[in-house]
Protein backbone atom coordinates (compact mmCIF):
# COMPACT_ATOMS: atom_id res chain seq x y z
CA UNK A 1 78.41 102.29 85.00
CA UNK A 2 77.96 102.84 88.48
CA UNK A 3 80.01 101.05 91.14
CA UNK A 4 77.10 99.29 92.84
CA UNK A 5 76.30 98.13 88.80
CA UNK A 6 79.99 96.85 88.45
CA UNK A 7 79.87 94.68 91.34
CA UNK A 8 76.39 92.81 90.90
CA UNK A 9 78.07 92.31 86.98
CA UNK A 10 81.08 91.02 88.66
CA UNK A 11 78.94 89.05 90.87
CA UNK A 12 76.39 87.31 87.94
CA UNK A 13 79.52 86.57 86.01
CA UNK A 14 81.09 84.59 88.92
CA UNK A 15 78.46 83.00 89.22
CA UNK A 16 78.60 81.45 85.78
CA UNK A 17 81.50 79.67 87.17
CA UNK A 18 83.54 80.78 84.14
CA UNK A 19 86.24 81.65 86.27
CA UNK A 20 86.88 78.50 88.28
CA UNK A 21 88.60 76.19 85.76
CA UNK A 22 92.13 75.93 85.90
CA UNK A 23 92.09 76.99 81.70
CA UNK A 24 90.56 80.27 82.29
CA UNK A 25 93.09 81.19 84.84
CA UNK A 26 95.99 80.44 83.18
CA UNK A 27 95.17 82.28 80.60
CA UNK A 28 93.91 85.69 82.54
CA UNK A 29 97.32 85.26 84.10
CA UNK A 30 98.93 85.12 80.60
CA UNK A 31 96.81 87.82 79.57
CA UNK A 32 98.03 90.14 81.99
CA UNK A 33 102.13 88.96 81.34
CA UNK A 34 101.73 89.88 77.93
CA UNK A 35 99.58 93.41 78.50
CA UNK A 36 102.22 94.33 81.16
CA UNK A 37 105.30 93.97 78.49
CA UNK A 38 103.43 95.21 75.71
CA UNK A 39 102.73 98.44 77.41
CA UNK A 40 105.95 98.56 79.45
CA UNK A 41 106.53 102.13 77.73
CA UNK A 42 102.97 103.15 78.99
CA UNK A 43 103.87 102.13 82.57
CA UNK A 44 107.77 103.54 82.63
CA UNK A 45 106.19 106.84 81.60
CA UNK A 46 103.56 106.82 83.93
CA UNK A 47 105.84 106.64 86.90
CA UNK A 48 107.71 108.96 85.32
CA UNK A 49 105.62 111.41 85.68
CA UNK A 50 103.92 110.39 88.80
CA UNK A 51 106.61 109.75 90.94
CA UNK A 52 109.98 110.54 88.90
CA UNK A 53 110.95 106.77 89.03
CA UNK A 54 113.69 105.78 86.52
CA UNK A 55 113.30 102.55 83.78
CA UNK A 56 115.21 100.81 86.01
CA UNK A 57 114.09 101.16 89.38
CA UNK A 58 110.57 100.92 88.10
CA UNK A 59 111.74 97.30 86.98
CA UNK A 60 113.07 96.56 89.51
CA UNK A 61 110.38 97.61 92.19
CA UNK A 62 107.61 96.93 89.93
CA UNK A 63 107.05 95.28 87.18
CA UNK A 64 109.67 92.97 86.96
CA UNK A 65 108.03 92.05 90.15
CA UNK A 66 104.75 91.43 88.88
CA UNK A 67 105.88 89.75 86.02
CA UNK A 68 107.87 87.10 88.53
CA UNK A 69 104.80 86.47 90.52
CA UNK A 70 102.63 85.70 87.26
CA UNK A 71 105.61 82.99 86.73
CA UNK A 72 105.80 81.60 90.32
CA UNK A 73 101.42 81.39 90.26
CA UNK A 74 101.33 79.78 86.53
CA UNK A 75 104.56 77.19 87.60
CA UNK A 76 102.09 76.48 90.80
CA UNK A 77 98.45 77.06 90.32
CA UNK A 78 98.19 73.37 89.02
CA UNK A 79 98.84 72.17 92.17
CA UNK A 80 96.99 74.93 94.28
CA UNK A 81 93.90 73.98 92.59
CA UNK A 82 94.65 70.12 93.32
CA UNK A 83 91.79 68.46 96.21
CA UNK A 84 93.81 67.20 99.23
CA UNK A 85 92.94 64.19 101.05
CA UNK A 86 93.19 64.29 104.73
CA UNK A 87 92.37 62.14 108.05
CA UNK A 88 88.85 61.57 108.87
CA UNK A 89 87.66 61.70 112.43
CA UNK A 90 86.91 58.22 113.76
CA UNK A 91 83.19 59.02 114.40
CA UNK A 92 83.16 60.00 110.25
CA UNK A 93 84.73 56.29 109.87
CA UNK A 94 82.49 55.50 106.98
CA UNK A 95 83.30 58.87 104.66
CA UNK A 96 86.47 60.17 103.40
CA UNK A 97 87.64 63.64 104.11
CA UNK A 98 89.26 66.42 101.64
CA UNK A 99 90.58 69.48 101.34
CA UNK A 100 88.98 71.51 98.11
CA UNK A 101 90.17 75.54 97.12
CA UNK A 102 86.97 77.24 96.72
CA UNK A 103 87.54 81.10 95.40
CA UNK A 104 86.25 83.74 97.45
CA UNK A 105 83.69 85.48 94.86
CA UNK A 106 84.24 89.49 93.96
CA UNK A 107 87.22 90.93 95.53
CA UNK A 108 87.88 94.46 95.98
CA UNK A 109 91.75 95.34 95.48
CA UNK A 110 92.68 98.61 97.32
CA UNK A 111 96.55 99.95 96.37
CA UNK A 112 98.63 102.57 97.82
CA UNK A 113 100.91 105.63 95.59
CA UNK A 114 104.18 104.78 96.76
CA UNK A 115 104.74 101.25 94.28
CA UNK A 116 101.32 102.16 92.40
CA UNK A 117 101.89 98.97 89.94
CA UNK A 118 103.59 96.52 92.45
CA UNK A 119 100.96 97.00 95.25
CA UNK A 120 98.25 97.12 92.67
CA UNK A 121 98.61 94.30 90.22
CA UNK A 122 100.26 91.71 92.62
CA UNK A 123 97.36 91.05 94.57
CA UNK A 124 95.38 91.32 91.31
CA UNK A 125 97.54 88.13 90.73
CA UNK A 126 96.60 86.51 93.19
CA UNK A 127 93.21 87.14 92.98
CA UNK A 128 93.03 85.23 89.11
CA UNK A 129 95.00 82.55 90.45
CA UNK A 130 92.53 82.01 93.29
CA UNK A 131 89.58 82.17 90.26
CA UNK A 132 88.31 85.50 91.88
CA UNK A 133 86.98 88.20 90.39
CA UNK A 134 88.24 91.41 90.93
CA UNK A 135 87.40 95.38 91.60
CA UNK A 136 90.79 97.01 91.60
CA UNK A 137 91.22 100.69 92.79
CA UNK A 138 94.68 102.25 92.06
CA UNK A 139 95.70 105.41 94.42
CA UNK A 140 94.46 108.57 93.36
CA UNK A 141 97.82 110.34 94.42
CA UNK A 142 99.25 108.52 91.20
CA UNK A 143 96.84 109.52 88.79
CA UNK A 144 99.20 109.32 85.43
CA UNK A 145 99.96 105.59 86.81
CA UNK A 146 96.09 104.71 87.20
CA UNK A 147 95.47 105.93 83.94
CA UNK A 148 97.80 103.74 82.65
CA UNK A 149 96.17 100.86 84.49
CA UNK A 150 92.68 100.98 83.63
CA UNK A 151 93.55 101.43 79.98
CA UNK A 152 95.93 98.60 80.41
CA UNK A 153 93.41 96.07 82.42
CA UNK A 154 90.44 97.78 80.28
CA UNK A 155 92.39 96.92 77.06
CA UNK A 156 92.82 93.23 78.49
CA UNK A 157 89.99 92.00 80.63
CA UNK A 158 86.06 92.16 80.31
CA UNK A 159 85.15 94.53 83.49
CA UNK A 160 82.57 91.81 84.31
CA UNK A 161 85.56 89.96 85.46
CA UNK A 162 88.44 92.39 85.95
CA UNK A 163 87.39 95.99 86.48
CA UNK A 164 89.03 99.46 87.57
CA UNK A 165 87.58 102.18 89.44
CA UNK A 166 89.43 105.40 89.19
CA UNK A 167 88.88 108.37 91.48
CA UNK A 168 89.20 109.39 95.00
CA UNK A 169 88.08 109.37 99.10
CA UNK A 170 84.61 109.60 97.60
CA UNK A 171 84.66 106.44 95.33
CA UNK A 172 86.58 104.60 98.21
CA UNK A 173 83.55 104.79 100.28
CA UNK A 174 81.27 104.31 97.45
CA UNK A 175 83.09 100.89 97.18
CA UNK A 176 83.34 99.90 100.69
CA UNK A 177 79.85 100.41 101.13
CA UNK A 178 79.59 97.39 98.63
CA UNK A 179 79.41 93.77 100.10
CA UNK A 180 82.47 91.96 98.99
CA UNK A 181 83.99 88.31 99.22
CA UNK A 182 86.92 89.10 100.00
CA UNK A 183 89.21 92.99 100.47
CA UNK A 184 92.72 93.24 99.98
CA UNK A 185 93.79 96.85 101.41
CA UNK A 186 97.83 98.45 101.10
CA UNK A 187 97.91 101.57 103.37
CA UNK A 188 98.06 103.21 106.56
CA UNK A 189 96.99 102.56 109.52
CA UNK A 190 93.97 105.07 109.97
CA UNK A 191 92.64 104.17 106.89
CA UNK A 192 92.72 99.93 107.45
CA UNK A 193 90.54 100.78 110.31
CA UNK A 194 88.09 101.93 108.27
CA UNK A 195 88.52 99.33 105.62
CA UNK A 196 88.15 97.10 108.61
CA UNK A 197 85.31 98.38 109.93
CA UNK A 198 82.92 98.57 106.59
CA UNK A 199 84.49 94.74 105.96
CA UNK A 200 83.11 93.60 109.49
CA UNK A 201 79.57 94.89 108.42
CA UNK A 202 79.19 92.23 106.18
CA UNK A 203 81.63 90.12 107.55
CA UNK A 204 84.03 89.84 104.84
CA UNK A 205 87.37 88.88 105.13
CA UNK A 206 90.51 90.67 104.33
CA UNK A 207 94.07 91.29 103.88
CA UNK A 208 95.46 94.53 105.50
CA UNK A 209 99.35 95.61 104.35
CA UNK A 210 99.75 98.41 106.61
CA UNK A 211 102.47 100.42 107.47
CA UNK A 212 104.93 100.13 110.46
CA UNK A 213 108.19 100.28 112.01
CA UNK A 214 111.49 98.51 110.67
CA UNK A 215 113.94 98.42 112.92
CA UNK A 216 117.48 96.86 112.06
CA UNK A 217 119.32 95.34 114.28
CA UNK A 218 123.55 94.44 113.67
CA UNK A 219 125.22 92.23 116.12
CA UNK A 220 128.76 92.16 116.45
CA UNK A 221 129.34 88.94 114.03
CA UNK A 222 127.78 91.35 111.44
CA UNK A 223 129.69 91.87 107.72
CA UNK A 224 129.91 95.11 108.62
CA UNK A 225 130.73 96.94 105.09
CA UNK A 226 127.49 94.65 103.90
CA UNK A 227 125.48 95.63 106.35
CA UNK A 228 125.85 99.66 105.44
CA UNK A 229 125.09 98.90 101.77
CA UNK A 230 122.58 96.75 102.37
CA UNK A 231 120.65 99.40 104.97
CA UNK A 232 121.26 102.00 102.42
CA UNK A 233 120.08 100.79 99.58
CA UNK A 234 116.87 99.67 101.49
CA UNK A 235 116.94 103.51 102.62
CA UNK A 236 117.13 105.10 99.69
CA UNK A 237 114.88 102.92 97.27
CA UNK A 238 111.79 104.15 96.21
CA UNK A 239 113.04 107.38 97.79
CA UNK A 240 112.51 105.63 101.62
CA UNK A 241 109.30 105.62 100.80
CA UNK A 242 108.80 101.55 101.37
CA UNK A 243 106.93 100.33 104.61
CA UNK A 244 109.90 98.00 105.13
CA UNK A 245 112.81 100.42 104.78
CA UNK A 246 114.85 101.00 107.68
CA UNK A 247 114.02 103.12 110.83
CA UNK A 248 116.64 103.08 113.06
CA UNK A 249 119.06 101.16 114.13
CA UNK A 250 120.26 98.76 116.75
CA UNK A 251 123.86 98.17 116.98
CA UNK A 252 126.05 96.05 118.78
CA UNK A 253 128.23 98.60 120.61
CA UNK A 254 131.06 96.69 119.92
CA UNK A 255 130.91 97.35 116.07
CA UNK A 256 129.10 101.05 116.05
CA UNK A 257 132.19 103.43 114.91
CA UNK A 258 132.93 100.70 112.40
CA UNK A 259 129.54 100.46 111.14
CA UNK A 260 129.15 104.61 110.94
CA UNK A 261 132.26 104.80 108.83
CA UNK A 262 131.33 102.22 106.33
CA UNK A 263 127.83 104.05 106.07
CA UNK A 264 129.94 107.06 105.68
């Protein structure tokens, strides 16, 4: 099927409303807990081969994260969904005014290789909870790992509500050139420009996770020996390659040999 075929599916099945009650979105979200910890094995050796990642760490930094955000959205997403009442403006005297969470329509999720699960299926998350549905494109520098994806959200979800599209720089553009509700991009800099750019042409809106500095800064009423393991763990995680691990450093002159030998 070809991308601009996916999203018009995705689109007529929105539009059935199927995806709005709060029923169906519990259980896509309990769809997805289950598929992630039935295939766990699928996953672990995925990132094993992609990226080298041990059981652990790949817990730890993935899907033990996802799997916590499907609990914190199904303990809340009763109360997301509720209408809120709020002030009406005198001249409105006569009507009553309310807050009501609309979803956005067909999303587009765009993920990055360094936490190729994380990055990926959290915002997928998010996007069920908000009773979207979704496109999601997994890096193509983690190819093992979006293998393991599609079959996993394939295996799970109808791709008239939850689809995957595999591939490169070529079907990145073939997607962006699609009109969206709503884009969710994890990446660099250069390339949320031009995620930002094709989203202003049909003024969608979007979520951009780029990348950045992360400075860290220890002042002189610092636990010094907690400060080193705490800035080296962050360091070393993931290999450093995390958009929040530390840079460099400011340190409180008063405390800098101290700090180097504890890092030591």
């Amino acid at each position: 099927m070809s991308i601009p075929d996916i999203v018009e599916r995705q689109r007529e099945f929105f539009n059935t409303g199927a995806t709005r009650s709060y029923a169906f979105r519990k259980k896509a979200l309990e769809d997805l807990r289950r598929a992630l910890q039935n295939n766990a094995a699928l996953i672990n050796q995925a990132i094993r081969a992609d990226l080298n990642k041990q059981e652990m760490e790949t817990y730890m930094t993935e899907t033990g994260m996802v799997l916590e955000e499907i609990r914190f959205h199904l303990k809340h997403l009763h109360g997301w969904m509720k209408q809120k009442t709020v002030p009406t403006p005198m001249a409105q005297f006569h009507a009553k005014s309310f807050v009501a969470p609309e979803p956005y329509g067909v999303s587009l999720i765009i993920s990055p290789w360094n936490y190729p699960v994380q990055l990926c299926l959290s915002p997928l998350v998010g996007a069920i909870s908000g009773g979207n549905c979704a496109i999601v494109k997994p890096s193509a520098y983690t190819p093992a790992t979006s293998g393991a994806i599609a079959k996993l959200l394939g295996d799970t979800f109808d791709p008239s509500f939850i689809a995957v599209v595999e591939g490169g720089r070529a079907q990145n553009s073939a997607l962006l050139e699609q009109k969206f509700d709503y884009i969710f991009f994890t990446g660099s800099v250069a390339v949320g420009k031009v995620v930002m750019e094709a989203a202003a042409r049909h003024l969608t809106p979007l979520t951009l996770e780029l990348g950045g500095k992360s400075p860290v800064i220890v002042d002189e009423t610092a636990d010094i020996k907690l400060a080193a393991r705490r800035i080296a763990f962050g360091k070393v995680l993931n290999a450093g390659q995390t958009c929040v691990a530390p840079d460099y450093l400011f340190i409180h002159k008063a405390v800098k040999t101290r700090f180097i030998e504890a890092y030591r």
